[in-house]
C-alpha atoms as a PDB file:
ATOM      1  CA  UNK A   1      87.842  74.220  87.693  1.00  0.00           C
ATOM      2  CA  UNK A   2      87.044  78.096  87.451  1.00  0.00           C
ATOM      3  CA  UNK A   3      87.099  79.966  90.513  1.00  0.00           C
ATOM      4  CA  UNK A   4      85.735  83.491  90.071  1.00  0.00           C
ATOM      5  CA  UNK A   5      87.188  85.954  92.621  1.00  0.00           C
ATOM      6  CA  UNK A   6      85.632  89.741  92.988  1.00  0.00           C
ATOM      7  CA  UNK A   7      88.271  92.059  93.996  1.00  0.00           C
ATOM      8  CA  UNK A   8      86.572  93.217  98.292  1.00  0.00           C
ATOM      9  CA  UNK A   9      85.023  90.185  98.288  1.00  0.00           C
ATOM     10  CA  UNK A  10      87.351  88.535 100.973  1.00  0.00           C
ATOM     11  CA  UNK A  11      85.330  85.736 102.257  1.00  0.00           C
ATOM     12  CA  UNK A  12      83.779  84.827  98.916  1.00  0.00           C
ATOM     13  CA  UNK A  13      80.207  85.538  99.860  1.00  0.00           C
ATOM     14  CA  UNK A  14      79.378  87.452  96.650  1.00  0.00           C
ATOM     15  CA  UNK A  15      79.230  90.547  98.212  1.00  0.00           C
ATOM     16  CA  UNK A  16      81.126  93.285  99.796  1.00  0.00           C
ATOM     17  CA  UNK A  17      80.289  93.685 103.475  1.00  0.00           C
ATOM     18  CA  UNK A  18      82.253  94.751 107.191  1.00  0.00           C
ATOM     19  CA  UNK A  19      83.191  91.148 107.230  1.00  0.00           C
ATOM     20  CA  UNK A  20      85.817  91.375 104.039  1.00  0.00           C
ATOM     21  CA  UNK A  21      87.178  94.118 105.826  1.00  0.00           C
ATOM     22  CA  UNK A  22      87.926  92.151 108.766  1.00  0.00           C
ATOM     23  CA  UNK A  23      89.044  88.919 107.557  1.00  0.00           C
ATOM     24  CA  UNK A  24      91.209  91.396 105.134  1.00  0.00           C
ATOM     25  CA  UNK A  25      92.364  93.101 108.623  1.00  0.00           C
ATOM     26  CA  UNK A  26      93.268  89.547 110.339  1.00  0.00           C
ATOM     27  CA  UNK A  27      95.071  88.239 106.912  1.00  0.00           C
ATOM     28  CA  UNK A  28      97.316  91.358 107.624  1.00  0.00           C
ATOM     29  CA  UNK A  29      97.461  90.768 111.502  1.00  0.00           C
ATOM     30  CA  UNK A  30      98.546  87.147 110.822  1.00  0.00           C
ATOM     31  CA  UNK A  31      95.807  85.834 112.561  1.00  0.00           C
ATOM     32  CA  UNK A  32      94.083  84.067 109.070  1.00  0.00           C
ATOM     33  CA  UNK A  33      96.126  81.788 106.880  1.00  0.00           C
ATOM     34  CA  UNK A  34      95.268  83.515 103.035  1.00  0.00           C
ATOM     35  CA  UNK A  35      95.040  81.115 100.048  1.00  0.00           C
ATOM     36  CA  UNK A  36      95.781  82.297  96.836  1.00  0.00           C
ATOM     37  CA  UNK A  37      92.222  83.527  96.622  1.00  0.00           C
ATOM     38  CA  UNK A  38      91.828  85.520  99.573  1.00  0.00           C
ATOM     39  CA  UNK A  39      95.109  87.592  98.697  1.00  0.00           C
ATOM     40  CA  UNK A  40      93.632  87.962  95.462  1.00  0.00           C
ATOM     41  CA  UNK A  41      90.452  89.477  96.877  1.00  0.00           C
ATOM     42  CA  UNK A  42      91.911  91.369  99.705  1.00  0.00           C
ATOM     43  CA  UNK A  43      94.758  93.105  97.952  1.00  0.00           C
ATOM     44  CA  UNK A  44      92.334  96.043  96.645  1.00  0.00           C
ATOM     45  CA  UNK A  45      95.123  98.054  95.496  1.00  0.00           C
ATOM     46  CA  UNK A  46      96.900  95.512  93.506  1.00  0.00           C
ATOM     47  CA  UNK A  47     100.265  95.714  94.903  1.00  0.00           C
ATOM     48  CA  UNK A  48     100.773  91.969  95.758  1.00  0.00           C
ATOM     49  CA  UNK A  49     100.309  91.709  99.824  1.00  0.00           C
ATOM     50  CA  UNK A  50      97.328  92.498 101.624  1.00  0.00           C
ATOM     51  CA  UNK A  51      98.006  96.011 103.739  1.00  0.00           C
ATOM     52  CA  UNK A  52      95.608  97.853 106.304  1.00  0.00           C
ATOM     53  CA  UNK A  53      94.663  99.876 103.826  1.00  0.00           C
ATOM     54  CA  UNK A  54      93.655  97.414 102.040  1.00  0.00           C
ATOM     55  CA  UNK A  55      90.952  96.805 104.494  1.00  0.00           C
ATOM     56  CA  UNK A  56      90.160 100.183 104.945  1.00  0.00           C
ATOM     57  CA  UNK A  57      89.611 100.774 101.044  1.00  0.00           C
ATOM     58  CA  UNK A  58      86.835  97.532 101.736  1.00  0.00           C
ATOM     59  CA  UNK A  59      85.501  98.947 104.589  1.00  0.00           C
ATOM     60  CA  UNK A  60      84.914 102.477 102.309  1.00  0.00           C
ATOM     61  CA  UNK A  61      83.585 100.403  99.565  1.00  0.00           C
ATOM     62  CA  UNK A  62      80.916  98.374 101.322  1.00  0.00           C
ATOM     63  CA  UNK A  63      79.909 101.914 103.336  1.00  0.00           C
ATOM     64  CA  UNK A  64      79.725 103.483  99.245  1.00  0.00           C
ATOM     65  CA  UNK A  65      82.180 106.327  99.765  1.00  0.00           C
ATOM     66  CA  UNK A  66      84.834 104.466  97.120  1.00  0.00           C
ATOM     67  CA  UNK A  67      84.793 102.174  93.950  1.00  0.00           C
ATOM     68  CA  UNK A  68      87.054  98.946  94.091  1.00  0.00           C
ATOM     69  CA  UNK A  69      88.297  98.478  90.346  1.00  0.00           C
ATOM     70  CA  UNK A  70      90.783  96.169  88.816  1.00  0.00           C
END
């Protein structure tokens, strides 16, 4: 099995919208259990846990003011 996983793309939609950015913001709050692949997708700045600013970096990608890279 191959699971592809695009770094924003929290809820695995295929695109980067206000929703990663809040299920990133509840994964930090405690309030959504992550699997491996929503930690993946939600840690945007690739230091292993998934921080507010992780969400906020989302949040600035989907509104086009910042570039989410690997």
């Amino acid at each position: 099995e191959v699971i592809l996983v695009v770094k924003g793309d929290v809820n695995g939609d295929g695109k980067i919208t206000l929703a990663d950015s809040t299920r990133a913001k509840a994964i930090f709050n405690g309030k959504v259990i992550p699997d491996t692949e929503d930690v993946f997708a939600a840690d945007v700045s690739g230091d292993g846990a998934v921080k507010m600013a992780d969400s906020t970096q989302i949040k600035a990608a989907f509104n086009g003011k910042k570039n989410l890279t690997w």
